[in-house]
N, C-alpha and C. Protein backbone atom coordinates (compact mmCIF):
# COMPACT_ATOMS: atom_id res chain seq x y z
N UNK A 1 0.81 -1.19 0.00
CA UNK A 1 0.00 0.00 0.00
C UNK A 1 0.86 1.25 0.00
N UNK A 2 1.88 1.10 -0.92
CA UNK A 2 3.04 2.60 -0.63
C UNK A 2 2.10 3.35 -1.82
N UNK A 3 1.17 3.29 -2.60
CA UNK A 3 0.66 4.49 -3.24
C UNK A 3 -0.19 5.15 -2.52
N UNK A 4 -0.84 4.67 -1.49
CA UNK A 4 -1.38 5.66 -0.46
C UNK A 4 -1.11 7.05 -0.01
N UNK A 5 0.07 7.08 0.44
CA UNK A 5 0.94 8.13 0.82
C UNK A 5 1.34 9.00 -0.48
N UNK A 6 1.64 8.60 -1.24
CA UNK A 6 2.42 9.20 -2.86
C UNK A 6 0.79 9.94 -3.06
N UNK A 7 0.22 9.23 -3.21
CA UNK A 7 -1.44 9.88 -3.44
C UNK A 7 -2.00 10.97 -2.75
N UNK A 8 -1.69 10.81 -1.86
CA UNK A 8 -1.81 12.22 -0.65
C UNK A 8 -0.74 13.13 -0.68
N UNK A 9 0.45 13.15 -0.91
CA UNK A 9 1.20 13.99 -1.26
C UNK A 9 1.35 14.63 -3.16
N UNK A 10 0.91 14.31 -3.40
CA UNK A 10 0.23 14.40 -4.96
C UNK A 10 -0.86 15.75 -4.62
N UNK A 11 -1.92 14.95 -3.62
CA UNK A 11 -3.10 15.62 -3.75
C UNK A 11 -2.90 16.90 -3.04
N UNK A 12 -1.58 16.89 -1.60
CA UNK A 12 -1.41 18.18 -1.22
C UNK A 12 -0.64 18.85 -1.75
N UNK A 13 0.31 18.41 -3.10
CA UNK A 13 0.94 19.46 -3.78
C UNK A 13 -0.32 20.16 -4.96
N UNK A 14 -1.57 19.23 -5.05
CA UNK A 14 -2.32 20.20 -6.34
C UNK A 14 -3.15 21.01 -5.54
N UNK A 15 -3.29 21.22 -4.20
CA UNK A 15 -4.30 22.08 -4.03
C UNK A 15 -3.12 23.16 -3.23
N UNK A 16 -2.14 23.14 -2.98
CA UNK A 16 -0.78 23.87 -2.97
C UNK A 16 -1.00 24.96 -4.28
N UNK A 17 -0.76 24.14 -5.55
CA UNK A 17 -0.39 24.68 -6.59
C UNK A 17 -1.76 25.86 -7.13
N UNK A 18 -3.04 25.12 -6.65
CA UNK A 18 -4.08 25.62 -6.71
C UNK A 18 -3.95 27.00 -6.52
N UNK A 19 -3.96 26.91 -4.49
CA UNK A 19 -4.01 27.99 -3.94
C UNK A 19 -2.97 29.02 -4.18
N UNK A 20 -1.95 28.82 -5.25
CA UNK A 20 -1.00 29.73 -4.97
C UNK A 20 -1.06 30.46 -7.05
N UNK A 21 -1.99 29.48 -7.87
CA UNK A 21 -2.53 30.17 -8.79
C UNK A 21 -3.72 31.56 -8.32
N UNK A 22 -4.54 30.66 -7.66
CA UNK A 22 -6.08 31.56 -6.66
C UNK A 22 -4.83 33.04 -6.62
N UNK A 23 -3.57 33.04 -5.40
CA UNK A 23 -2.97 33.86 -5.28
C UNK A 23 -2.58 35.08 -6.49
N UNK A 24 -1.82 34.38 -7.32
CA UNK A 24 -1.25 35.18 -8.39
C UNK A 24 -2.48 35.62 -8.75
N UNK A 25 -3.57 34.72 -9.21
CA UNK A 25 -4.69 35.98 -9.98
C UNK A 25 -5.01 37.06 -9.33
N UNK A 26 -5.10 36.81 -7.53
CA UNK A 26 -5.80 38.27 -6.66
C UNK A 26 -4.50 39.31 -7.08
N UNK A 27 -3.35 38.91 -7.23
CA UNK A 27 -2.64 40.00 -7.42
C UNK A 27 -2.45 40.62 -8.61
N UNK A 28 -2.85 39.76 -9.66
CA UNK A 28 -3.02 40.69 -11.33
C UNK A 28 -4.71 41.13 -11.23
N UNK A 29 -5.42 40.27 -10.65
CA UNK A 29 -6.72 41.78 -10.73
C UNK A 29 -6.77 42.72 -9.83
N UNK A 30 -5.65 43.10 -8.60
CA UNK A 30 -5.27 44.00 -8.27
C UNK A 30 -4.97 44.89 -9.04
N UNK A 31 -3.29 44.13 -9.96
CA UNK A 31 -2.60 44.88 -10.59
C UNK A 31 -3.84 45.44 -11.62
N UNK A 32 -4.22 45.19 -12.92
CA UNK A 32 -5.66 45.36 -13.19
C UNK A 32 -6.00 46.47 -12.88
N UNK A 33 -6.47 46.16 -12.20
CA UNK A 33 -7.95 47.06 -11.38
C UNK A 33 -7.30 48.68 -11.15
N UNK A 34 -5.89 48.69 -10.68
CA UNK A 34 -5.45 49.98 -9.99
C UNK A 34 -4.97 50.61 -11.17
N UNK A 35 -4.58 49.87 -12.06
CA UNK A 35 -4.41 50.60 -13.87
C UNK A 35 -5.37 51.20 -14.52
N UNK A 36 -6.27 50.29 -14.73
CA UNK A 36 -7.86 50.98 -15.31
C UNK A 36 -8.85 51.83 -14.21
N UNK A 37 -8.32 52.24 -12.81
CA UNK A 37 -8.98 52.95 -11.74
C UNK A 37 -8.06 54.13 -12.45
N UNK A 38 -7.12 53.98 -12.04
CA UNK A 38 -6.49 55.60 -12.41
C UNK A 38 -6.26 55.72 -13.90
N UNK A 39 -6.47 55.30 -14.69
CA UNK A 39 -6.83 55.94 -16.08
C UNK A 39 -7.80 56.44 -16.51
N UNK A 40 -9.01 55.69 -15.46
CA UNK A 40 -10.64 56.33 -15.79
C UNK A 40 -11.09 57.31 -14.48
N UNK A 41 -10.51 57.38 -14.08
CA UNK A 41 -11.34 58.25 -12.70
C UNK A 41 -10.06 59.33 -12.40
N UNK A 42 -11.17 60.52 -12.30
CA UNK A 42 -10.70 61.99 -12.22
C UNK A 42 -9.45 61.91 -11.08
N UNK A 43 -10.14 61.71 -9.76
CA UNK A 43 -9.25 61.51 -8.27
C UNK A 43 -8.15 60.81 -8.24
N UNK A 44 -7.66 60.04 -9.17
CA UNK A 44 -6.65 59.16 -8.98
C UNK A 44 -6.70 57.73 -8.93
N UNK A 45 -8.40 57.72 -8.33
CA UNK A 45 -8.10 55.92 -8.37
C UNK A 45 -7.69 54.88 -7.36
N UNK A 46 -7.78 53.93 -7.83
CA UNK A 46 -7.43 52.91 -6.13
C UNK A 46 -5.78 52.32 -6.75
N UNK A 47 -4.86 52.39 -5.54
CA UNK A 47 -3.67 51.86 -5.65
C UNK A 47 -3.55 50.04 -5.47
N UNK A 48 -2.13 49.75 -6.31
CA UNK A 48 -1.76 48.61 -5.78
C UNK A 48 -1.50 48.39 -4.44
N UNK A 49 -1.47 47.01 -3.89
CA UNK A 49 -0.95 47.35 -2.41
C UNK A 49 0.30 47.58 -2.34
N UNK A 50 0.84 47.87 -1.32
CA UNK A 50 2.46 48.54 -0.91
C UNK A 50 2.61 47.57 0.06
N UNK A 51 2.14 46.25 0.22
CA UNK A 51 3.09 45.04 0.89
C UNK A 51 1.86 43.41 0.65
N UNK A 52 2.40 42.85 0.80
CA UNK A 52 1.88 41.44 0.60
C UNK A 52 -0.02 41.12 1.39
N UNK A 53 -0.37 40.42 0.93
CA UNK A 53 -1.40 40.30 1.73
C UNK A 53 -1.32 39.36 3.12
N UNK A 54 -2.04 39.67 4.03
CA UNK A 54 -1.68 38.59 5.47
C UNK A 54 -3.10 38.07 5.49
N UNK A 55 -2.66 36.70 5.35
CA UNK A 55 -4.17 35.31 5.24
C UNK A 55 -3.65 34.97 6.65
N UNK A 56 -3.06 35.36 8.27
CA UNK A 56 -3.09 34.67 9.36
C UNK A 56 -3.39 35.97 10.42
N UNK A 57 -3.33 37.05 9.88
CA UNK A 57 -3.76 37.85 10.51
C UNK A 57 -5.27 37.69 11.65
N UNK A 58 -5.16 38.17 12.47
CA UNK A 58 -6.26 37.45 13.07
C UNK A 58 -7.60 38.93 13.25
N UNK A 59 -8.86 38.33 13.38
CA UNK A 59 -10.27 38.96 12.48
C UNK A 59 -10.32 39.96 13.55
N UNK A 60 -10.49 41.11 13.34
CA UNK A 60 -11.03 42.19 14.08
C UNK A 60 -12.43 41.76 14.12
N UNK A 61 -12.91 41.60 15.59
CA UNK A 61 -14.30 42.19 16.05
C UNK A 61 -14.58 43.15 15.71
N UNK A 62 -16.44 43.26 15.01
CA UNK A 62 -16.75 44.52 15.45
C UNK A 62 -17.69 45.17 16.82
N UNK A 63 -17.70 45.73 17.01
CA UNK A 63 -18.14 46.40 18.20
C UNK A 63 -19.49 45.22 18.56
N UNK A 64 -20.21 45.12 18.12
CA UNK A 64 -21.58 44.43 18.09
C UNK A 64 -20.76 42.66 18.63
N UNK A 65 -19.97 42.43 17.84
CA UNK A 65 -19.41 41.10 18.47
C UNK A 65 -19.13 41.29 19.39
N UNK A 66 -18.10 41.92 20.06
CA UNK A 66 -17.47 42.33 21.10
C UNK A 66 -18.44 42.49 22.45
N UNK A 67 -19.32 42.97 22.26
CA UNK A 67 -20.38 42.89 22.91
C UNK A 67 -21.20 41.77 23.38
N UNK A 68 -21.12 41.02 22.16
CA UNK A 68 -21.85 39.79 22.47
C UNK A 68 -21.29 38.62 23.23
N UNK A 69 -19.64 39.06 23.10
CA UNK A 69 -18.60 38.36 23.58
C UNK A 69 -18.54 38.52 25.40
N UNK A 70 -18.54 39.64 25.41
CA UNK A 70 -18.78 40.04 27.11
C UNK A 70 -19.93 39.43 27.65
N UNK A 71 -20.90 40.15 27.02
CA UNK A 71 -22.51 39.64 27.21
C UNK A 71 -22.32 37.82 27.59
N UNK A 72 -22.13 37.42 27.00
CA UNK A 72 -21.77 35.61 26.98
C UNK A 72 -20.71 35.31 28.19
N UNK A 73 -19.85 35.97 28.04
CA UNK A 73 -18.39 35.84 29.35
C UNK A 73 -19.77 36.42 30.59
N UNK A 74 -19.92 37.19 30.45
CA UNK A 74 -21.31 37.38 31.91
C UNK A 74 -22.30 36.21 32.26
N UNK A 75 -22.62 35.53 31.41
CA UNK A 75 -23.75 34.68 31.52
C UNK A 75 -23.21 33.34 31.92
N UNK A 76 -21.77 33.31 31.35
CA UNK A 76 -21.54 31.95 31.80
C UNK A 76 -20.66 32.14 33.20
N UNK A 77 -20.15 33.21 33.54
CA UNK A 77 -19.63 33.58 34.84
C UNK A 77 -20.92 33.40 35.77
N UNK A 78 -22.01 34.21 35.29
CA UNK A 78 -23.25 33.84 36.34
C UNK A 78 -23.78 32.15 36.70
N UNK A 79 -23.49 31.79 35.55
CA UNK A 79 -24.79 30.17 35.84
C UNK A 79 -23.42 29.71 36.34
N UNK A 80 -21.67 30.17 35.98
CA UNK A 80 -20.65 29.00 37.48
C UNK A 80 -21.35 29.54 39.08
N UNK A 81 -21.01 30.80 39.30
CA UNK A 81 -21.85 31.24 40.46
C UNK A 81 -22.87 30.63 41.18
N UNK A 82 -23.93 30.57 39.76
CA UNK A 82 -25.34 30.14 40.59
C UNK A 82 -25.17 28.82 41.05
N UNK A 83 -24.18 27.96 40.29
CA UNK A 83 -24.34 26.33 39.98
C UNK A 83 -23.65 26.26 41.67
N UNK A 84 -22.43 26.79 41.88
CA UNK A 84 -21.57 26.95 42.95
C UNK A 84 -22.24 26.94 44.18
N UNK A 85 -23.01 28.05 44.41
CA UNK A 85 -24.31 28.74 45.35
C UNK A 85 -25.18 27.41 45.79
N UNK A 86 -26.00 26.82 44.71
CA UNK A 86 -26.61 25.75 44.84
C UNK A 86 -26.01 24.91 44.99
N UNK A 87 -24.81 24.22 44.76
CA UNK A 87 -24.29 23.18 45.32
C UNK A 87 -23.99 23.52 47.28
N UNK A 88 -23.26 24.46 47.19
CA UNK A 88 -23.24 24.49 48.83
C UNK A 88 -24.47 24.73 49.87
N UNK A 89 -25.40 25.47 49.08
CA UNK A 89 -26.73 25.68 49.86
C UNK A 89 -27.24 24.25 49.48
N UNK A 90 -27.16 23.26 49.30
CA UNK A 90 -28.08 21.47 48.80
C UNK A 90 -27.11 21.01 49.60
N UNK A 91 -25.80 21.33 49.88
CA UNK A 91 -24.62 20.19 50.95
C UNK A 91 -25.20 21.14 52.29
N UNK A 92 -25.58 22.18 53.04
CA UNK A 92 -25.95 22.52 53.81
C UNK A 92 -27.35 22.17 54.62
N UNK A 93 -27.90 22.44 53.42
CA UNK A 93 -29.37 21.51 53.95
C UNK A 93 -29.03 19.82 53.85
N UNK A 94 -29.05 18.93 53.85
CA UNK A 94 -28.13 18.18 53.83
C UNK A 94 -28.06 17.85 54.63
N UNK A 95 -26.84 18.27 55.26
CA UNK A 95 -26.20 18.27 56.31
C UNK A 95 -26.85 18.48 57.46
N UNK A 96 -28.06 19.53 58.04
CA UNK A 96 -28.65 20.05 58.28
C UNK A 96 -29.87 18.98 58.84
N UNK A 97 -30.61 18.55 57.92
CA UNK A 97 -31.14 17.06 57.55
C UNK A 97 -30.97 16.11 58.24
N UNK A 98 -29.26 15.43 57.88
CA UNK A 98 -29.21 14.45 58.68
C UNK A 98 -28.51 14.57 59.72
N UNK A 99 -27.87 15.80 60.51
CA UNK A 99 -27.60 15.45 61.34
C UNK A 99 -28.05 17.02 62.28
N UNK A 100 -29.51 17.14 62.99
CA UNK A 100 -29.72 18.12 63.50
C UNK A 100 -29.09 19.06 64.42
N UNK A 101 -29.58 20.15 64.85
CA UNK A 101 -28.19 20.77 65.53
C UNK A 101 -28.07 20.35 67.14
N UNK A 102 -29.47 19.80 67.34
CA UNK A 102 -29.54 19.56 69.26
C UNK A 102 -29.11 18.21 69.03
N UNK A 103 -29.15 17.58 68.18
CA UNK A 103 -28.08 16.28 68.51
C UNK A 103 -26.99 15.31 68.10
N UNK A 104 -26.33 15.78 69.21
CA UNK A 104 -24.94 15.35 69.10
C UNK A 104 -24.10 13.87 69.58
């Protein structure tokens, strides 16, 4: 079974090769785009970029997420609390229960 492996390394060099065609095109309909922007439009037009693109950059929240993010960090901070609360108030009664306080 050694074509197994050869097969999978096959298949991760074509979607390699894929993604790095996908690449070159975003950067000629860049290139593109910022040629025929400033040949047709009065203002100047949209530029090429002035450095590479970053695909690991990590996603800015917007405000509305961010929010929802706290909002959620609150709710689940509350139900550890409540869960906490109720466990020691159920071991108190309990306790309470079976062994009363006048006898010892």
């Amino acid at each position: 079974m050694l074509v197994v492996p050869y097969r999978k390394a096959y298949q991760q060099r074509l979607e390699h090769e894929n993604y790095t065609a996908w690449l070159q095109g975003m950067y000629i309909y860049d290139a593109f785009s910022s040629v025929i922007s400033q040949a047709f439009s009065k203002g100047g037009g949209s530029r090429y970029p002035d450095k590479p693109y970053e695909f690991n950059k990590p996603k800015k929240l917007t405000k509305a997420e961010k929010n929802e993010k706290k909002m959620q960090s609150g709710i689940d901070f509350m139900q550890r609390m409540t869960a906490r609360f109720n466990e020691s108030y159920y071991k108190r009664k309990i306790d309470e229960l079976t062994n009363p306080p006048g006898k010892e």
